[in-house]
C-alpha atoms as a PDB file:
ATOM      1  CA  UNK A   1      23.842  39.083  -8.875  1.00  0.00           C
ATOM      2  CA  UNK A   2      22.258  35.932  -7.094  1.00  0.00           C
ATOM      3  CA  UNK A   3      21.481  36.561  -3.148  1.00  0.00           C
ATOM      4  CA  UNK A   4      23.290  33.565  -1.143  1.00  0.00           C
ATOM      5  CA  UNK A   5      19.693  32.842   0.213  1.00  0.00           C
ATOM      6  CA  UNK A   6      18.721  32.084  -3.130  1.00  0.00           C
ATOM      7  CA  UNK A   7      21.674  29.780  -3.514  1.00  0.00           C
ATOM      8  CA  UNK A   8      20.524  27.610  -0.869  1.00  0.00           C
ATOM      9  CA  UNK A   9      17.259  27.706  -1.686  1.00  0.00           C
ATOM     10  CA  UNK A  10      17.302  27.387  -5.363  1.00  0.00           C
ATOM     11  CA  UNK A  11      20.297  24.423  -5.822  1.00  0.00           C
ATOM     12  CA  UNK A  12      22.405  24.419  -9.655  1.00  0.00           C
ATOM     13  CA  UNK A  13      21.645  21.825 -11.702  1.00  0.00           C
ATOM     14  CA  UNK A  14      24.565  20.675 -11.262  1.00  0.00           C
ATOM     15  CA  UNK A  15      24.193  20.022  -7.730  1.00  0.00           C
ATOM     16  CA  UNK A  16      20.875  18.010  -8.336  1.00  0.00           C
ATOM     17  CA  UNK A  17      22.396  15.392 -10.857  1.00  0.00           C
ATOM     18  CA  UNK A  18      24.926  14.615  -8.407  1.00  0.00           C
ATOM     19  CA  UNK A  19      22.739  14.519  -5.096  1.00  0.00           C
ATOM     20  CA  UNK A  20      19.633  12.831  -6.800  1.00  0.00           C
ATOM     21  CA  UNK A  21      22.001  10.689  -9.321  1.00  0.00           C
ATOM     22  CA  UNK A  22      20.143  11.969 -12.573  1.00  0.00           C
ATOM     23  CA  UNK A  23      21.098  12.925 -16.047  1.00  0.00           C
ATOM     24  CA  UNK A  24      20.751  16.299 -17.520  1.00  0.00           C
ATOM     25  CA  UNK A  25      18.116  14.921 -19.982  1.00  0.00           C
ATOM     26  CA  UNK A  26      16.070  13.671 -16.848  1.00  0.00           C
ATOM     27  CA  UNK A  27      15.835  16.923 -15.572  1.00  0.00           C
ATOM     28  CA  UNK A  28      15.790  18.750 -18.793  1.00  0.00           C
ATOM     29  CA  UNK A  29      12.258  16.623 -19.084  1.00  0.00           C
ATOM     30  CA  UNK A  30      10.813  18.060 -15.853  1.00  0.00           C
ATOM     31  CA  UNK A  31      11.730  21.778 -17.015  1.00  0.00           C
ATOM     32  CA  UNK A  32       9.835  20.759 -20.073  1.00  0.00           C
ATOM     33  CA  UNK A  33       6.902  19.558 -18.409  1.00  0.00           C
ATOM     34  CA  UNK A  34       6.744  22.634 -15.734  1.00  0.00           C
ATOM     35  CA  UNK A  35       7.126  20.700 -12.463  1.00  0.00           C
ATOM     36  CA  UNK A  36      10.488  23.334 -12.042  1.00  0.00           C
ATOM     37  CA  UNK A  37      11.430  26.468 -13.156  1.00  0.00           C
ATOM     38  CA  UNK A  38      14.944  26.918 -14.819  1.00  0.00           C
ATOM     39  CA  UNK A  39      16.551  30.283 -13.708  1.00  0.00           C
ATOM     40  CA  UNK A  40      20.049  32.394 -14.758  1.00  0.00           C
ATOM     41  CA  UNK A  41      21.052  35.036 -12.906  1.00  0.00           C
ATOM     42  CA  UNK A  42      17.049  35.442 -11.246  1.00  0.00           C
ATOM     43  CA  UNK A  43      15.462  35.261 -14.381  1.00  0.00           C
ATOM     44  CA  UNK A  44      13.633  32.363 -16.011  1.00  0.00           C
ATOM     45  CA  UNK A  45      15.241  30.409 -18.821  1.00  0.00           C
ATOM     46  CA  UNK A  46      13.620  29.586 -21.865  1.00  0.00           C
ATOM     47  CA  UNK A  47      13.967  25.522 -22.858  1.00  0.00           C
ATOM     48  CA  UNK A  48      16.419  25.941 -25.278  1.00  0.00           C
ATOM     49  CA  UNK A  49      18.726  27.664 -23.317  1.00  0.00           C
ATOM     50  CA  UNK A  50      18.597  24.950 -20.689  1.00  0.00           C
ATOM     51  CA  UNK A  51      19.621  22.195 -22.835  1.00  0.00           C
ATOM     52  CA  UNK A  52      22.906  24.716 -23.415  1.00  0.00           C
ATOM     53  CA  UNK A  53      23.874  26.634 -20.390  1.00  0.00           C
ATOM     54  CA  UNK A  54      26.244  25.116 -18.483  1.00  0.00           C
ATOM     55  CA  UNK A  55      24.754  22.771 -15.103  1.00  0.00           C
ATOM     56  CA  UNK A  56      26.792  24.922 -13.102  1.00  0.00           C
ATOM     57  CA  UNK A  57      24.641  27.889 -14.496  1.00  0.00           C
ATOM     58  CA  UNK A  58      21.356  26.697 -13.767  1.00  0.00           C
ATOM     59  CA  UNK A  59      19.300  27.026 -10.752  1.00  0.00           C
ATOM     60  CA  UNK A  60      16.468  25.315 -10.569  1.00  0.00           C
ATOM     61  CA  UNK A  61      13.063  26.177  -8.030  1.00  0.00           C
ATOM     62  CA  UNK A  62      10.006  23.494  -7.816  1.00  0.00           C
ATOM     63  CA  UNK A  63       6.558  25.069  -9.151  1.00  0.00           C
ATOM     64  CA  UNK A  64       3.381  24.933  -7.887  1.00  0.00           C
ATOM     65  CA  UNK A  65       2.448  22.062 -10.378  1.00  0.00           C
ATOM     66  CA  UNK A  66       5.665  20.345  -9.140  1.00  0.00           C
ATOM     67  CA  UNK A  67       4.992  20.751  -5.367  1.00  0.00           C
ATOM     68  CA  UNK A  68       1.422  19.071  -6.459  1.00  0.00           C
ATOM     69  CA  UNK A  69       2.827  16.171  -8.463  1.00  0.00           C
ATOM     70  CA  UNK A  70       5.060  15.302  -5.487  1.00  0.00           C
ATOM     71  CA  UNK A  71       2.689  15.514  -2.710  1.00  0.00           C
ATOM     72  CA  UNK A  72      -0.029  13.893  -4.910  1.00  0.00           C
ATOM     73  CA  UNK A  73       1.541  11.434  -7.580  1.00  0.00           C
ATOM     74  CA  UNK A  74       1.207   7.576  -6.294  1.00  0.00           C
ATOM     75  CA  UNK A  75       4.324   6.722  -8.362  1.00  0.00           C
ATOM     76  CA  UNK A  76       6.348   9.595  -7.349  1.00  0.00           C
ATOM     77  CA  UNK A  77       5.254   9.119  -3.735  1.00  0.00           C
ATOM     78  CA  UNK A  78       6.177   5.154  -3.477  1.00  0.00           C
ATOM     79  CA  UNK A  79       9.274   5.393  -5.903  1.00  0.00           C
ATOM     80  CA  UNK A  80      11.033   8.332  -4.044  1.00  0.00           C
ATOM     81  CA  UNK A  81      10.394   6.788  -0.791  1.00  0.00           C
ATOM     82  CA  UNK A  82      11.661   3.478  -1.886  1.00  0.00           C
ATOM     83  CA  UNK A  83      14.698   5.727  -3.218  1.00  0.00           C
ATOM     84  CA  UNK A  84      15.243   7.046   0.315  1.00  0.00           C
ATOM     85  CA  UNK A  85      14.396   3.691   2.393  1.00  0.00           C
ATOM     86  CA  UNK A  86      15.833   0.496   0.571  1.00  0.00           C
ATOM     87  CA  UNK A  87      12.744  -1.628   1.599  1.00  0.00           C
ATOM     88  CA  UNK A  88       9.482  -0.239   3.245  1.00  0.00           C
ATOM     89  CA  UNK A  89       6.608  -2.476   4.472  1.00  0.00           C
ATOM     90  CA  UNK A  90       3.710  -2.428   2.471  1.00  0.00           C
ATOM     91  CA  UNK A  91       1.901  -0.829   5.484  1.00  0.00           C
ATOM     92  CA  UNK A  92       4.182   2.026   5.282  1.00  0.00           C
ATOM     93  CA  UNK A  93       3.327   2.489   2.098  1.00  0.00           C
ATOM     94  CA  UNK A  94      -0.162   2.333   1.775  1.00  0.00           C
ATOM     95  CA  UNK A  95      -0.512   4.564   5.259  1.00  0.00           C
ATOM     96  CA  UNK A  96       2.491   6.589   5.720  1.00  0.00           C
ATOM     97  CA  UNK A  97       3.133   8.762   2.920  1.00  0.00           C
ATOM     98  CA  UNK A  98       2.419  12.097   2.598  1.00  0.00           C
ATOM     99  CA  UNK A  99      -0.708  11.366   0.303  1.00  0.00           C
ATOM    100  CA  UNK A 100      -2.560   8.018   1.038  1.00  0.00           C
ATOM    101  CA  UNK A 101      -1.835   5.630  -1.842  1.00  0.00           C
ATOM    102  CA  UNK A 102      -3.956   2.118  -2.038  1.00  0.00           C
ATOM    103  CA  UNK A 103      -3.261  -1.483  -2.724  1.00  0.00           C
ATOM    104  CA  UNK A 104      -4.769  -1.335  -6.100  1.00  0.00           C
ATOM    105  CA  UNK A 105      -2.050   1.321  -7.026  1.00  0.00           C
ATOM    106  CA  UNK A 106       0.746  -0.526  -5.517  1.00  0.00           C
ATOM    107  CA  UNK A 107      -0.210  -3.600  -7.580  1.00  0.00           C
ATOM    108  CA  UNK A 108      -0.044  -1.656 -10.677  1.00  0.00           C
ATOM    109  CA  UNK A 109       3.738  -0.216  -9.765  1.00  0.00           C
ATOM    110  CA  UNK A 110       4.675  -4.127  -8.756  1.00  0.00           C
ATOM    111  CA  UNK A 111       2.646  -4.979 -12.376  1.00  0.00           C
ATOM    112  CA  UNK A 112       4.864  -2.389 -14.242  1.00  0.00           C
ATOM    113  CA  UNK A 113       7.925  -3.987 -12.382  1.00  0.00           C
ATOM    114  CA  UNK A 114       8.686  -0.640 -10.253  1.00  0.00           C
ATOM    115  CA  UNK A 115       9.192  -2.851  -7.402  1.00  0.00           C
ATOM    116  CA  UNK A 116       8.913  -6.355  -6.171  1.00  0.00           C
ATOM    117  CA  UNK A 117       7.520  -7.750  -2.666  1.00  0.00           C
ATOM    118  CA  UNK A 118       9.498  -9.682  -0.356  1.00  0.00           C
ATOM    119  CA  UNK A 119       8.219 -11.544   2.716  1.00  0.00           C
ATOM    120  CA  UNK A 120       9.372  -9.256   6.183  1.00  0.00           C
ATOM    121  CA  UNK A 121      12.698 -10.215   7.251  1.00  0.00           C
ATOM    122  CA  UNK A 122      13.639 -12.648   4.089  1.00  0.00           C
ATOM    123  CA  UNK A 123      14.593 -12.419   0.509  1.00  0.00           C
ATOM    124  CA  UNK A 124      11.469 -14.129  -0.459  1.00  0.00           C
ATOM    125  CA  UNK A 125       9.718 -12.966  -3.012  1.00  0.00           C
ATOM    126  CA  UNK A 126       5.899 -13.362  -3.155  1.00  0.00           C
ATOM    127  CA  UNK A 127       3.201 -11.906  -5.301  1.00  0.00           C
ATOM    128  CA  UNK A 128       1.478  -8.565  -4.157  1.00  0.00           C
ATOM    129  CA  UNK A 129      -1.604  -9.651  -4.137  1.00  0.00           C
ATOM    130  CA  UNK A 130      -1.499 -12.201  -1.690  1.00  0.00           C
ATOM    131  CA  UNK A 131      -0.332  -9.834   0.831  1.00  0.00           C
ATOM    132  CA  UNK A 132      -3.507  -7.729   0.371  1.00  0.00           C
ATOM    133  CA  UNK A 133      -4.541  -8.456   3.977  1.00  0.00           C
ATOM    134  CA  UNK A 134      -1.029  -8.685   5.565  1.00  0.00           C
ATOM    135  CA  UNK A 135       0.477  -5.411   4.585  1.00  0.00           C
ATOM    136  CA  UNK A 136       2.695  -5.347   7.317  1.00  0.00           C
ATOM    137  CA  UNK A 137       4.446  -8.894   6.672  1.00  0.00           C
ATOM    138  CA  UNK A 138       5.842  -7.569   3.379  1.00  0.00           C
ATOM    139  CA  UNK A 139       7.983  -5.313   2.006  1.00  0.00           C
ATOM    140  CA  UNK A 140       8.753  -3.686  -1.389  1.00  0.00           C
ATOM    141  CA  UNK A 141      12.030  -3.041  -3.050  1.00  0.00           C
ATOM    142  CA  UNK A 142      12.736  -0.865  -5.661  1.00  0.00           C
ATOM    143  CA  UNK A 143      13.677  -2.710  -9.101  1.00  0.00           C
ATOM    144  CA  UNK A 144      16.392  -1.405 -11.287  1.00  0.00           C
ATOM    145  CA  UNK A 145      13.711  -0.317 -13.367  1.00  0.00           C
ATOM    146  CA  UNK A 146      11.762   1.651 -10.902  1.00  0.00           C
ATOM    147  CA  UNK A 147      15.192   3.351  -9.869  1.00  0.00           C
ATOM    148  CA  UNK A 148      15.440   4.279 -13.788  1.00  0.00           C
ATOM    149  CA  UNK A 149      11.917   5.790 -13.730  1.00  0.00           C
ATOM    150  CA  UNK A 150      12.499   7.640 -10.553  1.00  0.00           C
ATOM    151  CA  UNK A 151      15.644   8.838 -11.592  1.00  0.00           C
ATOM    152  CA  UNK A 152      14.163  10.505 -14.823  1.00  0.00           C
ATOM    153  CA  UNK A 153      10.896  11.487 -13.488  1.00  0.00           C
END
C-alpha cells in the first residue's frame, strides 16, 4: 500500500500530463532516458510496463541524473522558465537562473527557434545578437516550437 506522504511527494502520471500539459510519450521518453523513476505500488517499473499501466497507476520520482539535468541543462533552464514567465529579460536569463547560462547559449536556443527577442515593453522583434550589450532592454518569448521541446523534454 502507498503511504499518503508518498502520494504527495511522488505525483501519478497522470497528474503530470495534466499540470505540465505533456503527452504520455513525452514522459515515457524521460523514464527511458533515467531523468525519473517509474514506480507501482513502491516498486520500480520496468519500461515496458510503463508504456501499459494505466497514468493513473504510475508514480513518478525525479533521479539524481534528473535533479542534475534540471539544475544544470541551459535549454531546460531557459525553456522551463520561459514556460513559467511568458517573457523574461535577457538579463534574467543570463543572471537569474538557478545555473548561470551565457549569451552564446541563448543565441543558439534563439538560432534553433526556441525563442525569439523582443525589444522591452514592445512587440518588436530584433535579432539576439544585437542586444549582446543591452540584456536588460530585451526580452525572450517562448516560440511554439520551444513550448513543443519543453513539453517533451
Amino acid at each position: 500500500m502507498i503511504s499518503p506522504a508518498s502520494r504527495r511527494r511522488d505525483p501519478s502520471m497522470a497528474v503530470i500530463c495534466m499540470k505540465q500539459d505533456v503527452d504520455r510519450d513525452a514522459i515515457v521518453e524521460v523514464v527511458d532516458r533515467g531523468l525519473v523513476h517509474a514506480r507501482l505500488d513502491g516498486d520500480e517499473v520496468p519500461l515496458e510496463a510503463v508504456r501499459r499501466l494505466p497514468d493513473k497507476a504510475i508514480r513518478l520520482r525525479i533521479t539524481k541524473a534528473g535533479m542534475y539535468h534540471a539544475s544544470h541543462d541551459p535549454i531546460h533552464l531557459v525553456m522551463c522558465a520561459l514556460r513559467t514567465h511568458a517573457d523574461l529579460t535577457l538579463l534574467t536569463l543570463l543572471r537569474g537562473l538557478v545555473s548561470p547560462v551565457s549569451f552564446g547559449e541563448l543565441c543558439e536556443l534563439a538560432d534553433r527557434h526556441l525563442f525569439d527577442t523582443y525589444l522591452l515593453g514592445t512587440d518588436t522583434e530584433i535579432p539576439i545578437r544585437e542586444m549582446r550589450d543591452l540584456p536588460l532592454f530585451a526580452y525572450a518569448r517562448q516560440t511554439a516550437r520551444g513550448r513543443t521541446y519543453a513539453a517533451n523534454h
